[in-house]
PDB file of N, CA and C in Angstrom:
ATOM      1  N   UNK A   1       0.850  -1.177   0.000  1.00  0.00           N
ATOM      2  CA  UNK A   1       0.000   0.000   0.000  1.00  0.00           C
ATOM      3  C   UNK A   1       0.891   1.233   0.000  1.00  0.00           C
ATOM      4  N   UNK A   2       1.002   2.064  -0.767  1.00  0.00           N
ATOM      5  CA  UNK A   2       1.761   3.764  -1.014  1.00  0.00           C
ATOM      6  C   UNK A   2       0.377   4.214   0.023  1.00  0.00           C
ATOM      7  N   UNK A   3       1.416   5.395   0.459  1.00  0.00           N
ATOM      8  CA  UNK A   3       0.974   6.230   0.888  1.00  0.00           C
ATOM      9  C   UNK A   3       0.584   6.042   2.955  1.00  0.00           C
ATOM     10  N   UNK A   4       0.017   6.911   3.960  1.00  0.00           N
ATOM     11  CA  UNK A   4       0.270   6.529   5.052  1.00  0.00           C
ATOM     12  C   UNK A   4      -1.270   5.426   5.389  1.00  0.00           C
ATOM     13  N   UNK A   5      -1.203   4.400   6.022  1.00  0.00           N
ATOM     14  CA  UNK A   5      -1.888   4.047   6.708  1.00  0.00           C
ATOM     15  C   UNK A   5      -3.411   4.790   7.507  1.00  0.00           C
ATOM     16  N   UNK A   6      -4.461   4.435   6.808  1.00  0.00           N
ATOM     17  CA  UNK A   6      -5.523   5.439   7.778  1.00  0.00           C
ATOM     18  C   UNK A   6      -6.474   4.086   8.533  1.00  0.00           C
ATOM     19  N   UNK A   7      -6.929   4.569   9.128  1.00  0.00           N
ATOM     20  CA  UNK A   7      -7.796   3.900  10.247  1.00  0.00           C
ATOM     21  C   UNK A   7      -9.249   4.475  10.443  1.00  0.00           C
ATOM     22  N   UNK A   8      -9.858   3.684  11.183  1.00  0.00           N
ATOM     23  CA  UNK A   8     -11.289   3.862  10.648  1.00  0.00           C
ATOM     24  C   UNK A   8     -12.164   3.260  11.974  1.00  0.00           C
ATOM     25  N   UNK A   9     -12.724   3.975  12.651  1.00  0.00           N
ATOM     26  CA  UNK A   9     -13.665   3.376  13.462  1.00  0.00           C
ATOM     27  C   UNK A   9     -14.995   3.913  13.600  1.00  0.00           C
ATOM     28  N   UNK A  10     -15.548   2.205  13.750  1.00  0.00           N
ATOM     29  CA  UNK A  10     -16.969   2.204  12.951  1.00  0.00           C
ATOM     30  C   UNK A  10     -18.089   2.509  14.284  1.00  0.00           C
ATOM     31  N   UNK A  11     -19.579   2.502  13.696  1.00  0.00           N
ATOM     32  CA  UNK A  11     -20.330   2.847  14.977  1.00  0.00           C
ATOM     33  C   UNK A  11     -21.452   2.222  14.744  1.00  0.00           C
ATOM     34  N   UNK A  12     -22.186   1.363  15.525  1.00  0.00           N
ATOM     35  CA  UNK A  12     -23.400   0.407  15.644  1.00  0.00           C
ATOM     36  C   UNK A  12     -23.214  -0.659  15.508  1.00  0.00           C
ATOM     37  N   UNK A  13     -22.606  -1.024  15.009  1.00  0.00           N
ATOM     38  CA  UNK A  13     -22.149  -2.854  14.773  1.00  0.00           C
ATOM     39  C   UNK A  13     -20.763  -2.626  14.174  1.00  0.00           C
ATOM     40  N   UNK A  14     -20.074  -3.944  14.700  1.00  0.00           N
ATOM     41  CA  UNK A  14     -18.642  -4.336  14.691  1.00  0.00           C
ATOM     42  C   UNK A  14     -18.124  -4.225  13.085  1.00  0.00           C
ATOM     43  N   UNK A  15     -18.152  -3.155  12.506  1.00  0.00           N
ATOM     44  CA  UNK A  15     -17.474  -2.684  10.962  1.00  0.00           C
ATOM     45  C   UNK A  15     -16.369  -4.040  10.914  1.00  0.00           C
ATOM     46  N   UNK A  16     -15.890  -4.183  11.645  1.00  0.00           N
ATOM     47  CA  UNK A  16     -14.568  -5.109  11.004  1.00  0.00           C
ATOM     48  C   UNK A  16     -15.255  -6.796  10.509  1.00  0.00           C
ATOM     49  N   UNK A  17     -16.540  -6.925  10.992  1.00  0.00           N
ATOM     50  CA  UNK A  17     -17.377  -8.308  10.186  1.00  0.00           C
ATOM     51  C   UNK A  17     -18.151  -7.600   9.180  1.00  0.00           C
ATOM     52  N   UNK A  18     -18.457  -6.414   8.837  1.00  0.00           N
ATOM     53  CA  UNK A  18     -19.355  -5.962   7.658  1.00  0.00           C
ATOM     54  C   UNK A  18     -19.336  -6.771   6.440  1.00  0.00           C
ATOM     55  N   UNK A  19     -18.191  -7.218   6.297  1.00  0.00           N
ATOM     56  CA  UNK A  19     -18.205  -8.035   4.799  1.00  0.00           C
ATOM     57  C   UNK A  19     -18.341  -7.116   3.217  1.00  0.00           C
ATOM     58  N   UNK A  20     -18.572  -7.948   2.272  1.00  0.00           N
ATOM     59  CA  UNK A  20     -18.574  -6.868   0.947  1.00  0.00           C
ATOM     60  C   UNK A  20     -17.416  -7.223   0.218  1.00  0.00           C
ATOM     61  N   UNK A  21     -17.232  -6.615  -0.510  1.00  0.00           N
ATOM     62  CA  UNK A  21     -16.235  -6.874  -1.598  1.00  0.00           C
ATOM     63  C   UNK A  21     -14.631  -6.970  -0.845  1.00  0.00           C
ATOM     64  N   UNK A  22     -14.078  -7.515  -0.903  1.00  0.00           N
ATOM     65  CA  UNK A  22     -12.687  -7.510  -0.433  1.00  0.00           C
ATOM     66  C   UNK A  22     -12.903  -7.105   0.533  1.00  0.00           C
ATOM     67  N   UNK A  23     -13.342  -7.945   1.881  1.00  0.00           N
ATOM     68  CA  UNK A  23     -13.272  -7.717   3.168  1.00  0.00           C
ATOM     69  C   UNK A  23     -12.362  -7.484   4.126  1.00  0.00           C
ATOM     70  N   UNK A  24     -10.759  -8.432   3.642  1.00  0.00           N
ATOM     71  CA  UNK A  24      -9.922  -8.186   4.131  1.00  0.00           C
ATOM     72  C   UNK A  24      -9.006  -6.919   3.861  1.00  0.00           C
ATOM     73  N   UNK A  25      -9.253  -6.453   3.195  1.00  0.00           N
ATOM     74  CA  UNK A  25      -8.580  -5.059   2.576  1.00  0.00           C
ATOM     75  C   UNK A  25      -8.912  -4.280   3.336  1.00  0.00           C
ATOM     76  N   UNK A  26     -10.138  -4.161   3.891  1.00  0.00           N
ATOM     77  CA  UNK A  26     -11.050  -3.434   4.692  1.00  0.00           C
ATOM     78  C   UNK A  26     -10.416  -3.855   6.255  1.00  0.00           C
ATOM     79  N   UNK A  27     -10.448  -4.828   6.324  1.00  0.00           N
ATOM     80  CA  UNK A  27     -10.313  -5.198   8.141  1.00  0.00           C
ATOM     81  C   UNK A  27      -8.898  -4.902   8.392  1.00  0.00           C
ATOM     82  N   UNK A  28      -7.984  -4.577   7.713  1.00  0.00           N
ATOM     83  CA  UNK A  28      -6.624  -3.801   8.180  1.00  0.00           C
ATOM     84  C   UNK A  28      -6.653  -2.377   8.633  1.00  0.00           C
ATOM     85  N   UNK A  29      -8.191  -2.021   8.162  1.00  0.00           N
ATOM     86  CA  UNK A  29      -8.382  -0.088   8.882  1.00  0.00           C
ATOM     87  C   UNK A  29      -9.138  -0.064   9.577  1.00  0.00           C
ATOM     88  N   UNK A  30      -9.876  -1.205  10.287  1.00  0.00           N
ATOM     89  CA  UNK A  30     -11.142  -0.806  11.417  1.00  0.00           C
ATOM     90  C   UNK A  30     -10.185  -0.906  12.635  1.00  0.00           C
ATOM     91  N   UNK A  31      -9.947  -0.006  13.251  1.00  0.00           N
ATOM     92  CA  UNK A  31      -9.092  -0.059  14.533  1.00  0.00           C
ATOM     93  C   UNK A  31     -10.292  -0.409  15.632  1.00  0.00           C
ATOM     94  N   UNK A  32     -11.299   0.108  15.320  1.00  0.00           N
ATOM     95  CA  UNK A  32     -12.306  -0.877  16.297  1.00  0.00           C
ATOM     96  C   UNK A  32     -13.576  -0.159  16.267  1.00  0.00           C
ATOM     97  N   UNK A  33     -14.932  -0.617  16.914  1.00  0.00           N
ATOM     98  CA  UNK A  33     -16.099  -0.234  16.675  1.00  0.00           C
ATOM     99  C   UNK A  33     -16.329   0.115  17.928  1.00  0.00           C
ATOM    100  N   UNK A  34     -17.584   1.505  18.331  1.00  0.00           N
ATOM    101  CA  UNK A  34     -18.325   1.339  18.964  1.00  0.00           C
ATOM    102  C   UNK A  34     -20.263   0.622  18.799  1.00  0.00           C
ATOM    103  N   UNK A  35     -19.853  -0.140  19.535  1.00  0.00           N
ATOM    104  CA  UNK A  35     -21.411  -0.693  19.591  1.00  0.00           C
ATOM    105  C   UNK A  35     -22.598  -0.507  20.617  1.00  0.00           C
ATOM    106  N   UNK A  36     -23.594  -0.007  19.466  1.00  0.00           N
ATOM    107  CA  UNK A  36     -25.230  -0.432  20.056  1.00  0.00           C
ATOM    108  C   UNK A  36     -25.994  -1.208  20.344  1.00  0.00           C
ATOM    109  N   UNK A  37     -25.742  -1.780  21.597  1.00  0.00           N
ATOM    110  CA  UNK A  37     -26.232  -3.176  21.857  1.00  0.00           C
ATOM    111  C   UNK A  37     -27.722  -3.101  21.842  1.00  0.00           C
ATOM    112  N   UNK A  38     -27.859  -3.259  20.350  1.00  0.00           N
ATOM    113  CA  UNK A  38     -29.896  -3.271  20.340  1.00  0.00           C
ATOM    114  C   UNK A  38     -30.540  -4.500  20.877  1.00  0.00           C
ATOM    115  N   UNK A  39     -29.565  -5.628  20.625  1.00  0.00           N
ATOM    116  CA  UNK A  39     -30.352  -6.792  21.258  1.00  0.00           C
ATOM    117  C   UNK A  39     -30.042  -7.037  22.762  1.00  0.00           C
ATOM    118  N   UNK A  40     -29.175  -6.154  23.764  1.00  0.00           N
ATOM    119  CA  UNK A  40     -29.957  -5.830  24.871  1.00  0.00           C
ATOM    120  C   UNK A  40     -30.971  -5.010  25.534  1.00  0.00           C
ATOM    121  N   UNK A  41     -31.301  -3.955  24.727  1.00  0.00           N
ATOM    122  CA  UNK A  41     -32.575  -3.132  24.737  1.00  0.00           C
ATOM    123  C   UNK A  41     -33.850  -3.830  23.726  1.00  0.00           C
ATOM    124  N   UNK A  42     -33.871  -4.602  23.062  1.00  0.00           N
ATOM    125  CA  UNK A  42     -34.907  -5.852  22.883  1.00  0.00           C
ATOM    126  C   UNK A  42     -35.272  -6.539  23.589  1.00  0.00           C
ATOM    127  N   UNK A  43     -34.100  -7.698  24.342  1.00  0.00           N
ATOM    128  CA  UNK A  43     -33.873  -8.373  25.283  1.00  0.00           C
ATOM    129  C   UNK A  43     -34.938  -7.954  27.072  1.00  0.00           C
ATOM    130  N   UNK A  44     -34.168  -6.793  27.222  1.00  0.00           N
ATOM    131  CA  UNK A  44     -35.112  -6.474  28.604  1.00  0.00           C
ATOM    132  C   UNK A  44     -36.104  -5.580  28.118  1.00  0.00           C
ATOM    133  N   UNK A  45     -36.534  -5.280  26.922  1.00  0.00           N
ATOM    134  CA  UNK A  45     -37.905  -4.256  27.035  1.00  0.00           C
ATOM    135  C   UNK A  45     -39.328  -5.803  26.832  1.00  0.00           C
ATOM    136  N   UNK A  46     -38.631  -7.081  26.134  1.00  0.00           N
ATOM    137  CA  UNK A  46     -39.350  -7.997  25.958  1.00  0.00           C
ATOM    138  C   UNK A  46     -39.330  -8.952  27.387  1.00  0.00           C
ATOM    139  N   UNK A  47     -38.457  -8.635  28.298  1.00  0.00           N
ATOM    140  CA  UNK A  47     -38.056  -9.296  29.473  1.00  0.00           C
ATOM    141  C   UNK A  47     -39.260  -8.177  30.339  1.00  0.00           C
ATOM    142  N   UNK A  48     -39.109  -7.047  30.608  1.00  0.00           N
ATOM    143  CA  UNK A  48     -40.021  -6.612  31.058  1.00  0.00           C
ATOM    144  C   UNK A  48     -41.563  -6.580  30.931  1.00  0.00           C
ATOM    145  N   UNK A  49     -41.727  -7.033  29.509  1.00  0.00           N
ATOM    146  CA  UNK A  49     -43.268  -6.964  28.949  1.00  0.00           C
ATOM    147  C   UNK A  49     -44.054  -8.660  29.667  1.00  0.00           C
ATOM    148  N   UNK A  50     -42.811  -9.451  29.786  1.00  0.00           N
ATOM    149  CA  UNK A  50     -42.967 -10.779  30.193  1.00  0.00           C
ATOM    150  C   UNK A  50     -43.039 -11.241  31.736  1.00  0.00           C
ATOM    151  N   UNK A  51     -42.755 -10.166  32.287  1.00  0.00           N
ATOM    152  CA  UNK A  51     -43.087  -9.726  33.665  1.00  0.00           C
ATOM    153  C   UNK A  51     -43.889  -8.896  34.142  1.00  0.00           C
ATOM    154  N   UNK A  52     -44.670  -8.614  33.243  1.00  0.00           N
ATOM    155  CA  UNK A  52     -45.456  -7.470  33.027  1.00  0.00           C
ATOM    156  C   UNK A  52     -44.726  -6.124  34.112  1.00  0.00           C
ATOM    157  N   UNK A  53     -43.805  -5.830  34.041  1.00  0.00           N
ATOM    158  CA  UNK A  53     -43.146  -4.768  34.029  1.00  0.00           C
ATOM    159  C   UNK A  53     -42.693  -3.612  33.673  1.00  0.00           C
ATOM    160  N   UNK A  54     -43.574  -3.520  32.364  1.00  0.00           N
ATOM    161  CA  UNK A  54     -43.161  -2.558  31.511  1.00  0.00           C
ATOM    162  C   UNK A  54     -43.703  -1.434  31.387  1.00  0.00           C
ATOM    163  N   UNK A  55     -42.831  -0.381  31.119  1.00  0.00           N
ATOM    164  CA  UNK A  55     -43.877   0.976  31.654  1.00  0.00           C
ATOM    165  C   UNK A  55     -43.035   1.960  30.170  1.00  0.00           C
ATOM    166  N   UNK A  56     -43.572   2.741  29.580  1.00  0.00           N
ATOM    167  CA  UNK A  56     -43.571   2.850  27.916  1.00  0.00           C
ATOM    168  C   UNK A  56     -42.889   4.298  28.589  1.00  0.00           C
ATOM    169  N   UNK A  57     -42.329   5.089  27.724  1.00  0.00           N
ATOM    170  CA  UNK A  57     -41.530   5.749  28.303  1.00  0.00           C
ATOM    171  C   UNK A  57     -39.940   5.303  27.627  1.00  0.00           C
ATOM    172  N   UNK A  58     -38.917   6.981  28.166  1.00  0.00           N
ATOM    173  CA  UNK A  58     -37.615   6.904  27.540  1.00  0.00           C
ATOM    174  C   UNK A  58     -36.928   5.473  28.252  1.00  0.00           C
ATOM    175  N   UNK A  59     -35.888   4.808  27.631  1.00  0.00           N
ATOM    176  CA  UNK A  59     -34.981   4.388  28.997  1.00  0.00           C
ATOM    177  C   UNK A  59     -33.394   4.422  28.329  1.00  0.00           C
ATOM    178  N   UNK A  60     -32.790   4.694  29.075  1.00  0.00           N
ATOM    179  CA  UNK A  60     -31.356   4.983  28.970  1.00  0.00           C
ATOM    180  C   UNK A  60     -30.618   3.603  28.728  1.00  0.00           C
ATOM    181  N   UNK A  61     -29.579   2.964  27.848  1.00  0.00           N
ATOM    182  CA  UNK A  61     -28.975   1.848  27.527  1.00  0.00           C
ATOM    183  C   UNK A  61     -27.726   2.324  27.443  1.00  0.00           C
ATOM    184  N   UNK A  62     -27.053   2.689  28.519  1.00  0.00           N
ATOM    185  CA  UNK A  62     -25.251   3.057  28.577  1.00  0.00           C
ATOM    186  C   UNK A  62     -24.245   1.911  28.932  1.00  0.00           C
ATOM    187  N   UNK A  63     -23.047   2.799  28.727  1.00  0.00           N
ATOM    188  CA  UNK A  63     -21.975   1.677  29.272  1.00  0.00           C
ATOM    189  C   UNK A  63     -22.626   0.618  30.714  1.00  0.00           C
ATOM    190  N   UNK A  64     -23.150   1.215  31.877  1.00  0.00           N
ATOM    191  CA  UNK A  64     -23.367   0.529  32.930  1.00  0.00           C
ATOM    192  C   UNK A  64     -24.228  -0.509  32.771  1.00  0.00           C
ATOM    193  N   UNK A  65     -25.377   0.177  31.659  1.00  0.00           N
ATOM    194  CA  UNK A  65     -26.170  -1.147  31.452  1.00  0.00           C
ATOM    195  C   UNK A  65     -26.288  -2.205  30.332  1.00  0.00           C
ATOM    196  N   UNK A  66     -24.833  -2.094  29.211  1.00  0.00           N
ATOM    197  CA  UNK A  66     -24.398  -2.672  28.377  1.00  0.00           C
ATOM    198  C   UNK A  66     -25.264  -2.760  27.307  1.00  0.00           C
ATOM    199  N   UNK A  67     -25.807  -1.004  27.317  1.00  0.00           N
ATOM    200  CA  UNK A  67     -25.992  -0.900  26.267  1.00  0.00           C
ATOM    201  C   UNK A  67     -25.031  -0.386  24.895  1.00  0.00           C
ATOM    202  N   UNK A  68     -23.845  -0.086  25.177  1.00  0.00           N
ATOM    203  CA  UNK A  68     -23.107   0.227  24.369  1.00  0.00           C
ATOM    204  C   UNK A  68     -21.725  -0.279  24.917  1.00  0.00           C
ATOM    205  N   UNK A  69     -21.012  -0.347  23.913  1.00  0.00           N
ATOM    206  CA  UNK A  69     -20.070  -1.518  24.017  1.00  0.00           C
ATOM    207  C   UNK A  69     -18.720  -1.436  23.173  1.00  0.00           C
ATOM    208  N   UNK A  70     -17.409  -1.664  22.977  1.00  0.00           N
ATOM    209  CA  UNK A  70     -16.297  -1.078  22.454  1.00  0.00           C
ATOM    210  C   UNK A  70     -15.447  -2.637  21.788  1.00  0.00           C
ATOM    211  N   UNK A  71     -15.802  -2.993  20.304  1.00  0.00           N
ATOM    212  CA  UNK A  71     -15.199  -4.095  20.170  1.00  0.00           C
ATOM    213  C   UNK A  71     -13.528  -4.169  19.837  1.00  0.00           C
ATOM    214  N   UNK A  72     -13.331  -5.178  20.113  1.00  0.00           N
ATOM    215  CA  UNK A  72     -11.498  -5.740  20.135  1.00  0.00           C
ATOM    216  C   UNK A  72     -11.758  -6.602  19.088  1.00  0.00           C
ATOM    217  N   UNK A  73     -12.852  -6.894  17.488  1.00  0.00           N
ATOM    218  CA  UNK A  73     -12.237  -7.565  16.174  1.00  0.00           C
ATOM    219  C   UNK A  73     -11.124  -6.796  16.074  1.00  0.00           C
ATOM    220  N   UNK A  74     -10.172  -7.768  15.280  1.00  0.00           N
ATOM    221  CA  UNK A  74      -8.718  -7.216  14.832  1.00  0.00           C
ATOM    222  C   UNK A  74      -8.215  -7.358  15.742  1.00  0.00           C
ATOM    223  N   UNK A  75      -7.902  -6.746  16.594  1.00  0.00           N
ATOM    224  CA  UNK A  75      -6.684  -7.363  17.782  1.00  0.00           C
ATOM    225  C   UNK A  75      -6.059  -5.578  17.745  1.00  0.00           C
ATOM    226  N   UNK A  76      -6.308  -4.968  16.975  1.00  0.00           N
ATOM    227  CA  UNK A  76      -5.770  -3.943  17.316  1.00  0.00           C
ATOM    228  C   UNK A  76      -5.536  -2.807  18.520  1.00  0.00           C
ATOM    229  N   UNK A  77      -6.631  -2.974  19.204  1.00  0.00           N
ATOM    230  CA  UNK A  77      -6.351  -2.165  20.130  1.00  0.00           C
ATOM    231  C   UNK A  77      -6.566  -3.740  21.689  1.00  0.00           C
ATOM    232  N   UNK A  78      -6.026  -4.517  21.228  1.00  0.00           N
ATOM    233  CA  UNK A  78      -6.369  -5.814  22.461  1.00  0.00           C
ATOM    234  C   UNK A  78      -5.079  -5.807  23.348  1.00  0.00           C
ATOM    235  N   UNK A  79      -3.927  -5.145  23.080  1.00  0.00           N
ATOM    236  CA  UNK A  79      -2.800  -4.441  23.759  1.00  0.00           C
ATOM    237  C   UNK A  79      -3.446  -3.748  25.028  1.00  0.00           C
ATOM    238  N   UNK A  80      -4.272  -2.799  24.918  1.00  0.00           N
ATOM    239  CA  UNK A  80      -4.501  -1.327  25.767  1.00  0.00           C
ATOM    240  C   UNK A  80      -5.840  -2.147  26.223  1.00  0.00           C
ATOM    241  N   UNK A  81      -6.213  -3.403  26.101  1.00  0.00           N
ATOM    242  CA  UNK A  81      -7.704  -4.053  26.890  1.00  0.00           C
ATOM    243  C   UNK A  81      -8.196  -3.367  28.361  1.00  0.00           C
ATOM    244  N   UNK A  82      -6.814  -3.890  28.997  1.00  0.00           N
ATOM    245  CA  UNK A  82      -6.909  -3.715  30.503  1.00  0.00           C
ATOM    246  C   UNK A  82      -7.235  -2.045  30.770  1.00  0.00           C
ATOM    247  N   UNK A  83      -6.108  -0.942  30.549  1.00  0.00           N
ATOM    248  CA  UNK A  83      -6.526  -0.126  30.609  1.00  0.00           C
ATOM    249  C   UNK A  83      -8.117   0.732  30.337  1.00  0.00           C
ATOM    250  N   UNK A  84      -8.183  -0.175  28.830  1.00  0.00           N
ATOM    251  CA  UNK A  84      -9.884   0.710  28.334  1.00  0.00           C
ATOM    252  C   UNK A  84     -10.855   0.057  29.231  1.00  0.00           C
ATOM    253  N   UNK A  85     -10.788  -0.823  29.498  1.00  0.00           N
ATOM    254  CA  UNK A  85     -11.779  -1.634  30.926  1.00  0.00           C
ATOM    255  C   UNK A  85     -11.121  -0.633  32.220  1.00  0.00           C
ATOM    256  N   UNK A  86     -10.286  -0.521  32.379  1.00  0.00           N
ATOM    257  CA  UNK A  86     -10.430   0.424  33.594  1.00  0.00           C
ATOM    258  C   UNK A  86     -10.970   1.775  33.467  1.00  0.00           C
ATOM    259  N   UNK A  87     -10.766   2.160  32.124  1.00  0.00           N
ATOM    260  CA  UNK A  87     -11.426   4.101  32.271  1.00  0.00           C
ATOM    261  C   UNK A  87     -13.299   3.510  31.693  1.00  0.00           C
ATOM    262  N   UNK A  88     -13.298   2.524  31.537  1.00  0.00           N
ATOM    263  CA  UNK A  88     -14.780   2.079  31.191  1.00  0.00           C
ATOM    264  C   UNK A  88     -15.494   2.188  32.600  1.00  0.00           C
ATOM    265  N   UNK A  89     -14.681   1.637  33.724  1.00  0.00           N
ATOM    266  CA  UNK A  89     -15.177   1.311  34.961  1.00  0.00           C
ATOM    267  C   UNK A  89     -15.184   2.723  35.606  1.00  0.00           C
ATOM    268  N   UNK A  90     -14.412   3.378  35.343  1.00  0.00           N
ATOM    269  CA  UNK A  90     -14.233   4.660  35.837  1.00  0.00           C
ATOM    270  C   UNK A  90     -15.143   5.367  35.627  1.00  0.00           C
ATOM    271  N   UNK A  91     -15.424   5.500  33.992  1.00  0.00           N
ATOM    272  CA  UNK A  91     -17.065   6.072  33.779  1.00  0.00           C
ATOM    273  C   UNK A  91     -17.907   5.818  34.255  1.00  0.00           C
ATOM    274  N   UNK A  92     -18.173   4.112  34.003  1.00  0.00           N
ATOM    275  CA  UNK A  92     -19.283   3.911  35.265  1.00  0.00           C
ATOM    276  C   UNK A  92     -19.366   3.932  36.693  1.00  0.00           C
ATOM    277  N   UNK A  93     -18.398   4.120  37.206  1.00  0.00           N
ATOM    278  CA  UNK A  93     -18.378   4.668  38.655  1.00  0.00           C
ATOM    279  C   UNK A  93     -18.738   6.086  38.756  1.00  0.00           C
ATOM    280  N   UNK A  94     -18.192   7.300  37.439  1.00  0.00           N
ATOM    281  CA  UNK A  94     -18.852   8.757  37.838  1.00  0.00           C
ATOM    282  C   UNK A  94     -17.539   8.888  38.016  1.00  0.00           C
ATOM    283  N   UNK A  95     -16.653   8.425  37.907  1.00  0.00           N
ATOM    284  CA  UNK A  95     -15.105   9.558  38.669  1.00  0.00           C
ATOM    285  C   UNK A  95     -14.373   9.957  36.980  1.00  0.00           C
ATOM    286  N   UNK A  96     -14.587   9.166  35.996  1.00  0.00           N
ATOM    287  CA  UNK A  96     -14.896   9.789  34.885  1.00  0.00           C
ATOM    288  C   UNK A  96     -16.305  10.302  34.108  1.00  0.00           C
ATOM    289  N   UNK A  97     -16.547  11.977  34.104  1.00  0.00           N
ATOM    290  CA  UNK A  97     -17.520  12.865  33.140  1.00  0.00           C
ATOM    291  C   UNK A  97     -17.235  12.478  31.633  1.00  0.00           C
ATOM    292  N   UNK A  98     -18.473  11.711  30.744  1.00  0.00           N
ATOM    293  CA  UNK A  98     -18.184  12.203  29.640  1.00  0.00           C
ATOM    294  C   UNK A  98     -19.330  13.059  29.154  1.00  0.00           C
ATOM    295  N   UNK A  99     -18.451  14.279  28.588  1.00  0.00           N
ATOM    296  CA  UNK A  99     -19.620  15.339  28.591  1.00  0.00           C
ATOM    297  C   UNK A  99     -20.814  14.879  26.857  1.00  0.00           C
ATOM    298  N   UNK A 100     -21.598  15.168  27.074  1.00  0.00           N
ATOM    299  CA  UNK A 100     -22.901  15.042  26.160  1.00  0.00           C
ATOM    300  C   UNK A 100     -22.729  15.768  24.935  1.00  0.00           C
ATOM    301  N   UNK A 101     -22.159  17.301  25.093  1.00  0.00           N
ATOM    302  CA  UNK A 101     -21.460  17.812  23.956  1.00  0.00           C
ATOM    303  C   UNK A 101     -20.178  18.469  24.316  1.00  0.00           C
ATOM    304  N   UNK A 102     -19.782  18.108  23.608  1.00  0.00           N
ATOM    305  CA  UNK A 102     -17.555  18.649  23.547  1.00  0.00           C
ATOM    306  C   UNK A 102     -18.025  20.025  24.014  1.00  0.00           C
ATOM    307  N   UNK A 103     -17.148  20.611  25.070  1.00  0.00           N
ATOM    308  CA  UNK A 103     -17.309  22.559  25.130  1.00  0.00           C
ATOM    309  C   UNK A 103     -16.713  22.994  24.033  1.00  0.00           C
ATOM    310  N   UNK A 104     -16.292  22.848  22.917  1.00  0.00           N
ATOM    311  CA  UNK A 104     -16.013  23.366  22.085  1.00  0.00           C
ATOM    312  C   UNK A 104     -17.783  23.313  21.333  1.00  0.00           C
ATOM    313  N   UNK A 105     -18.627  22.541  21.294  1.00  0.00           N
ATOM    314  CA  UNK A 105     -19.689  22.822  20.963  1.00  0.00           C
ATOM    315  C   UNK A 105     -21.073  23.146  21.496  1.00  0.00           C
ATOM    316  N   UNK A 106     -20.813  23.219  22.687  1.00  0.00           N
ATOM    317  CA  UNK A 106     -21.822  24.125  24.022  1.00  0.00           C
ATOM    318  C   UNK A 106     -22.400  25.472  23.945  1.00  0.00           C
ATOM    319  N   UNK A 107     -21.746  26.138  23.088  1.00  0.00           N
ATOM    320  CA  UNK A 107     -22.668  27.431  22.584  1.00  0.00           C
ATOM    321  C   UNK A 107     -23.625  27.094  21.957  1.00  0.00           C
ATOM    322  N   UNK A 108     -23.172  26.644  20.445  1.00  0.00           N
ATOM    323  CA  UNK A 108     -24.027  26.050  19.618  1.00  0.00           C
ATOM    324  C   UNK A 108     -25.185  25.376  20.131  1.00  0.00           C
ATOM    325  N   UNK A 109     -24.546  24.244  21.062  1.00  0.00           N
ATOM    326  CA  UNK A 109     -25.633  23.275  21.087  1.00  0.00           C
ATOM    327  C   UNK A 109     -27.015  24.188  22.056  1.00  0.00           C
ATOM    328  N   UNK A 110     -26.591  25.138  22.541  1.00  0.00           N
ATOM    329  CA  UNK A 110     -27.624  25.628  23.710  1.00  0.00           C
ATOM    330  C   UNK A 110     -28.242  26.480  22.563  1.00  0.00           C
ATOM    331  N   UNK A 111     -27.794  27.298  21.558  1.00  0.00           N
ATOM    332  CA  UNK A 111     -28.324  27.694  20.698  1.00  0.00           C
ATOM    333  C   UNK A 111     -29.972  27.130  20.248  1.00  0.00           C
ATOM    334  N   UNK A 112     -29.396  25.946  19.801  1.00  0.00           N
ATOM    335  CA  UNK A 112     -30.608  24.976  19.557  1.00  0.00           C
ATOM    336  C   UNK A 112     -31.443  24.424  20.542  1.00  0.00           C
ATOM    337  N   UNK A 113     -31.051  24.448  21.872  1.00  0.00           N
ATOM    338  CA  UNK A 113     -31.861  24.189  22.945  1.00  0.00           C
ATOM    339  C   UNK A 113     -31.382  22.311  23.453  1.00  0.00           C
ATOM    340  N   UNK A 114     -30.187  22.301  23.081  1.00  0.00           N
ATOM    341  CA  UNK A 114     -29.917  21.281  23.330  1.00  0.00           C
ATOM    342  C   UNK A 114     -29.005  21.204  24.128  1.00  0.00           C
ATOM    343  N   UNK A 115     -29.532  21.062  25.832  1.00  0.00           N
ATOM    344  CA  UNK A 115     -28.859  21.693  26.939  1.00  0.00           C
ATOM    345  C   UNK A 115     -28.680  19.939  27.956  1.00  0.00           C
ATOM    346  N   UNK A 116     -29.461  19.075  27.592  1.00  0.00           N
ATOM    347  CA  UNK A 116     -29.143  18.040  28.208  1.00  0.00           C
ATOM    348  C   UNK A 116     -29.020  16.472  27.627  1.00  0.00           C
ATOM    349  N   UNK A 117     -28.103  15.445  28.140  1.00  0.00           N
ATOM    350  CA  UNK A 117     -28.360  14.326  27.346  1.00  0.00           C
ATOM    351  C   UNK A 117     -29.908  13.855  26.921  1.00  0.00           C
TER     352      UNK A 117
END
């Protein structure tokens, strides 16, 4: 390959199984995905309906409740595992903030009225 190396990370499902034409050409730039774990927000909204538990309304699916999720296909970032599981835990403990919008875009976003997650 000429030229530098670029990288690529994907969002909703694990880009590095997408498949398609020359897949492997492709899986040398997914440095890794973040994922939307929809089939655990399926899972307990059908787990709740089956307990008759269910009450209709927003519900939140974050790191704590595995609704979103950071894959290691490729092996590329499976070096730095331990660490990203620790600032993962950190978030979910609250001693790491991740803010909702970057302050570089907090004017803006209040502009539009978009003041909370």
């Amino acid at each position: 390959m000429d030229g530098p190396h670029l990288w690529a990370i994907g969002v909703d499902t694990d880009q590095y199984f997408v498949g398609g034409i020359n897949e492997a050409a492709w899986q040398e730039h997914i440095l890794t995905s973040m994922l939307k774990r929809i089939d655990v927000a399926v899972f307990e909204t059908l787990e709740d309906e089956a307990e008759d538990t269910f009450t209709p309304g927003s519900k939140v699916f974050d790191l704590a409740s595995g609704g979103v999720e950071l894959s290691y296909s490729g092996g590329y970032i499976e070096p730095y595992r331990s660490q990203l599981e620790d600032l993962r835990d950190m978030i979910v403990a609250g001693d790491i903030e991740v803010p909702c919008v970057p302050a570089s875009g907090a004017a803006q976003a209040a502009e539009l009225g978009l003041t909370g997650c």
